[in-house]
N, C-alpha and C. Protein backbone atom coordinates (compact mmCIF):
# COMPACT_ATOMS: atom_id res chain seq x y z
N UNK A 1 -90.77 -102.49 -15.82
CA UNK A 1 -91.41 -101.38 -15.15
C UNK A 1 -90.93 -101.34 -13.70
N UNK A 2 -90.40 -100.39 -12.93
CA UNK A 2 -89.74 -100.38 -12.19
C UNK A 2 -91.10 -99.63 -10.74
N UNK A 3 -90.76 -100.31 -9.58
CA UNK A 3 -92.04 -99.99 -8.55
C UNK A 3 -91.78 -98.45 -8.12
N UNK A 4 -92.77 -98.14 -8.22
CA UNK A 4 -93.11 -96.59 -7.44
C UNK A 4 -92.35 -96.53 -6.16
N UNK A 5 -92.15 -95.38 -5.92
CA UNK A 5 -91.45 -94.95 -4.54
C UNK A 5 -90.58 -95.97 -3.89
N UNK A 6 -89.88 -96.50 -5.01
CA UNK A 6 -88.34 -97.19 -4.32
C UNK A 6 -87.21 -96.23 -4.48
N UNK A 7 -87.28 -95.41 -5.43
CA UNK A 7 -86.48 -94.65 -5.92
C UNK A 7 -85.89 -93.77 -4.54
N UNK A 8 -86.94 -92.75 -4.22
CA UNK A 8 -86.68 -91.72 -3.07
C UNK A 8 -87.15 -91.93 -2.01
N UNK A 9 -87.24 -93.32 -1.37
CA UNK A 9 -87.66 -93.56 -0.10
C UNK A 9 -85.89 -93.92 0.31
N UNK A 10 -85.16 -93.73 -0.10
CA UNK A 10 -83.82 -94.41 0.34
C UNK A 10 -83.10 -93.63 1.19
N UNK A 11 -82.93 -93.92 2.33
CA UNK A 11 -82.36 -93.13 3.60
C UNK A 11 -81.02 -92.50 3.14
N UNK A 12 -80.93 -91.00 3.65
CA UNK A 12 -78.99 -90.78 3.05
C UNK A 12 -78.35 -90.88 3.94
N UNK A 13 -77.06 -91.42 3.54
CA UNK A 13 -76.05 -91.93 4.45
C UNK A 13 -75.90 -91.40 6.04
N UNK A 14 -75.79 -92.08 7.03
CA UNK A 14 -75.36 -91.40 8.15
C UNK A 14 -73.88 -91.07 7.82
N UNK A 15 -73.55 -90.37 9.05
CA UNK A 15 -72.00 -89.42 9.03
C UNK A 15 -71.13 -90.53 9.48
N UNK A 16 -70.11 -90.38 8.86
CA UNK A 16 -69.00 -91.33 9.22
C UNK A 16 -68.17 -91.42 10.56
N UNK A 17 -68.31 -90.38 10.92
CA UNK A 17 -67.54 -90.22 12.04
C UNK A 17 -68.73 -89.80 13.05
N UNK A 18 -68.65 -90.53 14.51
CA UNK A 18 -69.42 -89.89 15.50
C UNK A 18 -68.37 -89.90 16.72
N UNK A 19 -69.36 -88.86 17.54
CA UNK A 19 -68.35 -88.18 18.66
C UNK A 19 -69.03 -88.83 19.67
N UNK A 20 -68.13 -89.53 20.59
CA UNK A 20 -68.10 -90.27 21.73
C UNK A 20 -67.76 -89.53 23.22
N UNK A 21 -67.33 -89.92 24.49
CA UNK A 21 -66.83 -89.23 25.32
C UNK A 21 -65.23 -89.87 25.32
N UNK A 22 -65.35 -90.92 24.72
CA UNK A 22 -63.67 -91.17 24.51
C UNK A 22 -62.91 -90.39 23.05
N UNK A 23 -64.13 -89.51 22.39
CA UNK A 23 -63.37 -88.67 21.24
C UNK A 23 -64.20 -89.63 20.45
N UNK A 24 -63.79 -89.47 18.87
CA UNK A 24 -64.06 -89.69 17.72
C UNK A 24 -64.44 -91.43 17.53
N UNK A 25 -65.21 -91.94 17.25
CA UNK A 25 -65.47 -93.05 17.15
C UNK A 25 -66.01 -93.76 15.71
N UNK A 26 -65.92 -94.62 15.34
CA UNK A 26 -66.26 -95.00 14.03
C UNK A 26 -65.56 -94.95 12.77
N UNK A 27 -64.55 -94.43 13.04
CA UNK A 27 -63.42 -94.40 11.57
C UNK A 27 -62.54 -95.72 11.39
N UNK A 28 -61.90 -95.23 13.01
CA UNK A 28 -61.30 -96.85 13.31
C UNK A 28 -61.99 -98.18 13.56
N UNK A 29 -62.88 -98.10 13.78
CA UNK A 29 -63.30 -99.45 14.29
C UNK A 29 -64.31 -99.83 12.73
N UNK A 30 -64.15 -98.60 11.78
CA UNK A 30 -64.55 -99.16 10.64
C UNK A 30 -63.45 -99.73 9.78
N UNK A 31 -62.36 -99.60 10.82
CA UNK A 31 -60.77 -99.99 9.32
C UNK A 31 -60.23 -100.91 9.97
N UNK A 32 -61.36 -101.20 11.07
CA UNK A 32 -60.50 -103.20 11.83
C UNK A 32 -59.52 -102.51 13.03
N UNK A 33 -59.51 -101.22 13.70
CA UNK A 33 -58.33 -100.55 14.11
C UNK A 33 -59.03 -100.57 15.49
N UNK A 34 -59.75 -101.57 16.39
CA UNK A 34 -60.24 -101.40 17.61
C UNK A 34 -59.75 -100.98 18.78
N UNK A 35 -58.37 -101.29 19.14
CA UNK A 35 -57.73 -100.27 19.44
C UNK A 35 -57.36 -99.04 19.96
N UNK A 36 -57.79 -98.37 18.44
CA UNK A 36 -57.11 -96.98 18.18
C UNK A 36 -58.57 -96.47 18.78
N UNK A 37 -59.54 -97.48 18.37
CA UNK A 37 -61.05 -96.63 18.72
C UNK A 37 -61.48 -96.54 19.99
N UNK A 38 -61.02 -97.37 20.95
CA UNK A 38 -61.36 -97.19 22.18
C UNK A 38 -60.70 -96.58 22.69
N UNK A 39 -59.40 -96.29 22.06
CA UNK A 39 -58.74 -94.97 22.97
C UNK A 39 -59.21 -93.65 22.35
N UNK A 40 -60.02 -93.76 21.39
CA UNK A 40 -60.62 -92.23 20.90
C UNK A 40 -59.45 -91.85 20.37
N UNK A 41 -58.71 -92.21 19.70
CA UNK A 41 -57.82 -91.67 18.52
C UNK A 41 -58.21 -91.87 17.57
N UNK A 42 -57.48 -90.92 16.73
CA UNK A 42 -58.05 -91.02 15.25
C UNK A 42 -56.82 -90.26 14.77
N UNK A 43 -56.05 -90.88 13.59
CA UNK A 43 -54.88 -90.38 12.94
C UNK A 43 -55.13 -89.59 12.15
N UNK A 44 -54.32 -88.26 11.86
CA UNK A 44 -54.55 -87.27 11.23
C UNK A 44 -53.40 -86.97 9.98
N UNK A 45 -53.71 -86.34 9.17
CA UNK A 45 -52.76 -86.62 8.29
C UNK A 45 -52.01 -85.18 8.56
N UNK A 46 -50.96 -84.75 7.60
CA UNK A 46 -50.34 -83.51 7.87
C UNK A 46 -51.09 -82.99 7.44
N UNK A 47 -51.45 -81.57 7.75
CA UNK A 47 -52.02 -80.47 6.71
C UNK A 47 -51.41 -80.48 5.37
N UNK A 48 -52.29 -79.38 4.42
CA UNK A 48 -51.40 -79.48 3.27
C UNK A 48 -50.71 -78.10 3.15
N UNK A 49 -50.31 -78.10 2.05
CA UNK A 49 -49.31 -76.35 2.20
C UNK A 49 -50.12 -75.90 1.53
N UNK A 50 -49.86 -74.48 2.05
CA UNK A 50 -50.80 -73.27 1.30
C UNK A 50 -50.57 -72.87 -0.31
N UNK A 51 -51.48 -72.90 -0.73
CA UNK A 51 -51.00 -72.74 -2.56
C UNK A 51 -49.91 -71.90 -2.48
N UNK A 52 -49.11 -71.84 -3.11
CA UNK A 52 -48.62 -70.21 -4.07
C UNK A 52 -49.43 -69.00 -4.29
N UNK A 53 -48.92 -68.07 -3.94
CA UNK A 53 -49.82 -67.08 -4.34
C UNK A 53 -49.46 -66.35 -5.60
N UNK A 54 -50.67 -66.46 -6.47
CA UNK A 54 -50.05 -66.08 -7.88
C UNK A 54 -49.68 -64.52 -7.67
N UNK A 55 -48.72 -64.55 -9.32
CA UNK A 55 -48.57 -62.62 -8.77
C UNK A 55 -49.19 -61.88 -9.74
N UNK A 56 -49.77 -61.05 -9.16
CA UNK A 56 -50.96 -60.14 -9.87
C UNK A 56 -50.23 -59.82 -11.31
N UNK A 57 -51.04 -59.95 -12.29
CA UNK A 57 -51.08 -59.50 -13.66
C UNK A 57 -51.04 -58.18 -13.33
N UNK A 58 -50.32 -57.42 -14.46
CA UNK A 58 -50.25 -56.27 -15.13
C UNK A 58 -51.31 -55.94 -16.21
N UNK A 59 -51.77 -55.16 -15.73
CA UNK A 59 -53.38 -54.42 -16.59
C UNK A 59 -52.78 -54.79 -18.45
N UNK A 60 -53.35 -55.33 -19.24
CA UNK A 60 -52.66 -55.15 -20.24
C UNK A 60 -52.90 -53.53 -21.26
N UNK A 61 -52.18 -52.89 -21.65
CA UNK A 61 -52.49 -50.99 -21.67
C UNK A 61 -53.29 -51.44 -23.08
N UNK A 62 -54.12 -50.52 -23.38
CA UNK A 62 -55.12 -50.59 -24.24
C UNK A 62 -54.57 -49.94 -25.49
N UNK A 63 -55.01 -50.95 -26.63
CA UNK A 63 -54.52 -50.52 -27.96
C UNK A 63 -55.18 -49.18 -29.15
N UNK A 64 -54.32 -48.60 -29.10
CA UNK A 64 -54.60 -47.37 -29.96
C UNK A 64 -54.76 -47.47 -31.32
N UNK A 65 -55.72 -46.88 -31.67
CA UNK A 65 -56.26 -47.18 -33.16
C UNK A 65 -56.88 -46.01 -34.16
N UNK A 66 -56.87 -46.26 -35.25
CA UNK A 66 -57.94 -44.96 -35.75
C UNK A 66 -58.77 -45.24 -36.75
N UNK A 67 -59.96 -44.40 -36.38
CA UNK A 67 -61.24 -44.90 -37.21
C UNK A 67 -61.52 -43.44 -38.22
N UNK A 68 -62.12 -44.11 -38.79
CA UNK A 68 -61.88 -42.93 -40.09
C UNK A 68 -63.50 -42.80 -40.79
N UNK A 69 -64.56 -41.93 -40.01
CA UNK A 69 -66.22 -42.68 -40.09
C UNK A 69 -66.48 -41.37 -41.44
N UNK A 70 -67.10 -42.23 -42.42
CA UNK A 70 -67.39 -41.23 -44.02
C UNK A 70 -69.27 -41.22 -43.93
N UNK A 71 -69.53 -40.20 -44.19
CA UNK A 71 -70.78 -39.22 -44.43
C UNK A 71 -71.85 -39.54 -43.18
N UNK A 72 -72.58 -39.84 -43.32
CA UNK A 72 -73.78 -39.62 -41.71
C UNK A 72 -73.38 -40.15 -40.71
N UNK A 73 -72.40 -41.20 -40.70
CA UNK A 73 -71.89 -42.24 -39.09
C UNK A 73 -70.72 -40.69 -38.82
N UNK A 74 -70.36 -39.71 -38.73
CA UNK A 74 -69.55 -38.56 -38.82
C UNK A 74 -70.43 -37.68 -37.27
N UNK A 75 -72.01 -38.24 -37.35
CA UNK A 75 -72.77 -37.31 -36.53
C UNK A 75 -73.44 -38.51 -35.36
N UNK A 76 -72.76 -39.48 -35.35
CA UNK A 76 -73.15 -40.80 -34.36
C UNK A 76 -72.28 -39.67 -32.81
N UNK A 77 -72.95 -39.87 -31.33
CA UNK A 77 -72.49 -39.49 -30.43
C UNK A 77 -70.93 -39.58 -30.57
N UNK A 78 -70.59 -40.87 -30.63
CA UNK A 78 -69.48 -41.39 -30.33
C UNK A 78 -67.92 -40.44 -31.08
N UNK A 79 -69.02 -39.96 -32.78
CA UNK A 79 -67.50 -39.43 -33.37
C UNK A 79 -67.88 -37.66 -32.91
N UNK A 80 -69.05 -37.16 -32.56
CA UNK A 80 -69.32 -35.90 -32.53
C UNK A 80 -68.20 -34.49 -33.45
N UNK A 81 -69.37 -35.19 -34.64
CA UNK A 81 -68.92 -34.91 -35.92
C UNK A 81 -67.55 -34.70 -36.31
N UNK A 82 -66.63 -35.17 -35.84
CA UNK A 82 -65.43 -35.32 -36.56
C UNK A 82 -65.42 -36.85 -37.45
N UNK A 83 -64.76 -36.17 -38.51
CA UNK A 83 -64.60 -37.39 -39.66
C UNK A 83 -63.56 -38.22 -39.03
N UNK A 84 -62.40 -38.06 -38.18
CA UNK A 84 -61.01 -39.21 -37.78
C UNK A 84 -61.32 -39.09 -36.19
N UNK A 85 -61.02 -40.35 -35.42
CA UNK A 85 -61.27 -40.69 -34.36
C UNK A 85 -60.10 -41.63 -33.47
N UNK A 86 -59.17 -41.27 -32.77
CA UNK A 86 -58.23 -42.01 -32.21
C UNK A 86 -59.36 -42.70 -30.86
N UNK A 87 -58.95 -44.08 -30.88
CA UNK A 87 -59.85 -44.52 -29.95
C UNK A 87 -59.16 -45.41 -29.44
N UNK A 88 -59.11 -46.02 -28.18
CA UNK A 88 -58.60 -47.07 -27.59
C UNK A 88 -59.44 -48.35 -27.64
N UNK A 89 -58.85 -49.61 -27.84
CA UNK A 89 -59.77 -50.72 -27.92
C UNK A 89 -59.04 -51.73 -26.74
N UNK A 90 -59.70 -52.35 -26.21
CA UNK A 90 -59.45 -53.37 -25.15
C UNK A 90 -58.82 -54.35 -25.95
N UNK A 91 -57.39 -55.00 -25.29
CA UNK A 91 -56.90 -56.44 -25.58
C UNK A 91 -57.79 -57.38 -26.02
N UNK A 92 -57.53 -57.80 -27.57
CA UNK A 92 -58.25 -59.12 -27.48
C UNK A 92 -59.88 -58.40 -28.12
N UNK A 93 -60.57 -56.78 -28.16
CA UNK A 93 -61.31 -56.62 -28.45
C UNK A 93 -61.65 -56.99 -30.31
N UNK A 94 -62.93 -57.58 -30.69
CA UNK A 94 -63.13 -57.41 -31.63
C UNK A 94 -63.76 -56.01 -32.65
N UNK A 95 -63.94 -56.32 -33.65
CA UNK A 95 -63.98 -55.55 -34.31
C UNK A 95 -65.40 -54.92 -34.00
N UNK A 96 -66.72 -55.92 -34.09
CA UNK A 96 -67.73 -55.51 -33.90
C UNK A 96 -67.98 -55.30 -32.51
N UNK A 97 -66.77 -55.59 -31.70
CA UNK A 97 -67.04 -55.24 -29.97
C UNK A 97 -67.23 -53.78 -29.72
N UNK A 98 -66.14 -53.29 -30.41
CA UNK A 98 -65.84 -51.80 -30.55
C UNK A 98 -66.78 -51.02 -30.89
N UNK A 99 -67.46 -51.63 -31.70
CA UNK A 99 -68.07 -50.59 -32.46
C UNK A 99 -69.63 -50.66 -32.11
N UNK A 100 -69.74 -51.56 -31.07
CA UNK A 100 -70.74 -52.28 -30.50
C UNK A 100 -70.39 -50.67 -29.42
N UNK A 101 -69.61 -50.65 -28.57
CA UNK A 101 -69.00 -49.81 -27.43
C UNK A 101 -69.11 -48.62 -28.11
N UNK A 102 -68.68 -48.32 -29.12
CA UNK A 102 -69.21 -46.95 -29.67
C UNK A 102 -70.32 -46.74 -29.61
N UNK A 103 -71.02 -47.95 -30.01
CA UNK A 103 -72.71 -47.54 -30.04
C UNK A 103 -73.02 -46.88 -32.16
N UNK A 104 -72.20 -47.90 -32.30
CA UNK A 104 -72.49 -47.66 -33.71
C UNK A 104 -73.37 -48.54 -33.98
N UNK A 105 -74.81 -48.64 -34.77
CA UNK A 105 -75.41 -49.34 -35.22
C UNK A 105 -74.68 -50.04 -36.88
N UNK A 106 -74.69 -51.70 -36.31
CA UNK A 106 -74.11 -52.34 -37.09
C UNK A 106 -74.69 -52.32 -38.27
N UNK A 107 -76.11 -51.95 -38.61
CA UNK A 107 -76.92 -52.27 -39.91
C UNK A 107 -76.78 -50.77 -40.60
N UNK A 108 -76.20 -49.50 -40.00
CA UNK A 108 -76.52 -48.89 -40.93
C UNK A 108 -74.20 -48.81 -41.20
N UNK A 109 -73.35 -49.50 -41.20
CA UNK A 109 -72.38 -50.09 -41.66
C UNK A 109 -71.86 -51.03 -42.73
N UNK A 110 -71.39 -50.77 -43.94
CA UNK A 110 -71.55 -50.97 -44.58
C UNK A 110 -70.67 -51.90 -45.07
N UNK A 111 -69.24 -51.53 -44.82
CA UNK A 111 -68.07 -52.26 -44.38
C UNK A 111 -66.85 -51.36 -44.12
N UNK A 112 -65.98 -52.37 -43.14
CA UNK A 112 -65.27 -52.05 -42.82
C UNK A 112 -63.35 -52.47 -43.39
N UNK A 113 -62.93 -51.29 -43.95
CA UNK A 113 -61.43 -51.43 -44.25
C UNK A 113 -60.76 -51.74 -43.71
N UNK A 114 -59.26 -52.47 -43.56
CA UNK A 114 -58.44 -51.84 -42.69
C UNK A 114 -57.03 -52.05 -44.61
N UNK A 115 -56.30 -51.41 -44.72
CA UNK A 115 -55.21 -51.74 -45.73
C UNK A 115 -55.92 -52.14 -47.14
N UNK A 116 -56.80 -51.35 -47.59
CA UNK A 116 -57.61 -51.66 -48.38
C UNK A 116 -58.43 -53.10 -48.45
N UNK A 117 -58.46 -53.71 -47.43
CA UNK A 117 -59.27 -55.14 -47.10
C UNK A 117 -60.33 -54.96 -46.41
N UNK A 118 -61.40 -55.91 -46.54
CA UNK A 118 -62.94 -55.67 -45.73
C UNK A 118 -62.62 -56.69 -44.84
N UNK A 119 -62.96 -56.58 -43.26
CA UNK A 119 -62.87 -56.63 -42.37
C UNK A 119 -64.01 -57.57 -41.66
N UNK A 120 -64.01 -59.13 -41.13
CA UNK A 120 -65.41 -58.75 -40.24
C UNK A 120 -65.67 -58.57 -38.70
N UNK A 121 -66.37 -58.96 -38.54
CA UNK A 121 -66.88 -58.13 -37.00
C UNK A 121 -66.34 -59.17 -36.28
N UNK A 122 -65.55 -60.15 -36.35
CA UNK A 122 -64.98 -60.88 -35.30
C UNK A 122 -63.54 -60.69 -35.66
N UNK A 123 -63.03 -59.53 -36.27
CA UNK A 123 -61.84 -59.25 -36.89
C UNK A 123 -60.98 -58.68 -35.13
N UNK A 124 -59.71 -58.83 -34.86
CA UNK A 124 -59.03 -58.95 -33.59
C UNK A 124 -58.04 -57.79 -33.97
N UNK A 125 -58.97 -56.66 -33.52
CA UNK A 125 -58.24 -55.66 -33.42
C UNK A 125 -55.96 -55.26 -33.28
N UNK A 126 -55.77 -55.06 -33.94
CA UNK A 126 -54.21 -55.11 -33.40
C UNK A 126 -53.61 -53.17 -33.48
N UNK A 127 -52.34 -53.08 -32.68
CA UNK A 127 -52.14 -51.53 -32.08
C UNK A 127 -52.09 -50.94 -33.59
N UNK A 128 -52.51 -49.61 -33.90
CA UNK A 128 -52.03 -49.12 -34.93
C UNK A 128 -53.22 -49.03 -36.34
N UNK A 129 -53.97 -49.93 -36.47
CA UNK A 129 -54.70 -50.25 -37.14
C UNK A 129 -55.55 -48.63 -37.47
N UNK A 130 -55.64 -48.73 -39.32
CA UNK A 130 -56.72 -47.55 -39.59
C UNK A 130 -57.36 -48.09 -39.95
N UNK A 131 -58.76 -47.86 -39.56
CA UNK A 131 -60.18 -48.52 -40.16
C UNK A 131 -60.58 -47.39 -40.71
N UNK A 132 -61.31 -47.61 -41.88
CA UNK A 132 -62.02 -46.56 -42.78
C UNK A 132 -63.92 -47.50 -42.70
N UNK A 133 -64.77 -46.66 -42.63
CA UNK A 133 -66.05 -47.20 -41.78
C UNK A 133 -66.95 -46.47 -42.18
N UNK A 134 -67.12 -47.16 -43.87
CA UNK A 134 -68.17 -46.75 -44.55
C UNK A 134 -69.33 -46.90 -44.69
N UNK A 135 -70.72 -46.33 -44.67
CA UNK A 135 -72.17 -46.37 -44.22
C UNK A 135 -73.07 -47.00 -45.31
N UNK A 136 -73.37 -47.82 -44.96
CA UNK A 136 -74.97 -48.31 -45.62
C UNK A 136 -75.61 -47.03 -46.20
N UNK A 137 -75.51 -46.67 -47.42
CA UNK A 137 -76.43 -45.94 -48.09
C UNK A 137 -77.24 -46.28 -49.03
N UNK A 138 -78.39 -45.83 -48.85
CA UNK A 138 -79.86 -46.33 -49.83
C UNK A 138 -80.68 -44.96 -50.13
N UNK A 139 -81.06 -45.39 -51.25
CA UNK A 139 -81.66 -44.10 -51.71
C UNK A 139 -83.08 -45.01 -52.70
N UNK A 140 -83.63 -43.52 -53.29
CA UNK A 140 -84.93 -44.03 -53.97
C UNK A 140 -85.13 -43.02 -55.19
């Protein structure tokens, strides 16, 4: 069992270096350099060099695609009622990012094509791509 208030009663370090009227005191005369400390010197190293400055990236241009939305997703804002939709998707965007950005609700989606294959929502969009983006239908 370890005693109460030993923990955070512990003083934090004083500063290593203090300023004298002969200059800087305490670095040297902490490295055996008595000396250097009574003349208030203190050795400095070179500066360092300034990084490189990287060179600005080029925007990467946004990939063109087409969506192809069948029966009620036709009247979602995004396609304002056209059935085919050329749309741009961000580098690197996924599938359900997009369609997230459309503002398509994912639950009433039913699945998604691209080359007669179903697709999922972490699918990595590439230029050119036709998605066909057929709707959750239920009936009674």
């Amino acid at each position: 069992m370890r005693a109460a208030g030993k923990e955070g009663s512990a003083k934090p370090p004083q500063s290593y270096l203090k300023y004298s009227e002969d200059g800087f005191a305490g670095s040297d005369a902490a490295c055996g350099d008595a000396a250097a400390s009574a003349a208030g010197r203190i050795e400095h190293q070179p500066p360092r060099p300034a990084a490189p400055l990287e060179k600005p990236r080029a925007a990467a241009a946004p990939l063109s695609l087409t969506l192809r939305l069948h029966a009620h997703l036709q009247r979602l804002p995004a396609a304002g009622g056209r059935e085919e939709l050329t749309v741009d998707a961000l580098p690197g965007e996924t599938l359900g990012a997009l369609l997230d950005r459309l503002a398509v609700p994912r639950n009433e989606v039913f699945a998604v094509l691209a080359d007669g294959r179903r697709l999922g929502w972490d699918h990595r969009l590439a230029p050119g791509e036709r998605l066909e983006v057929l709707p959750a239908i239920s009936g009674g």
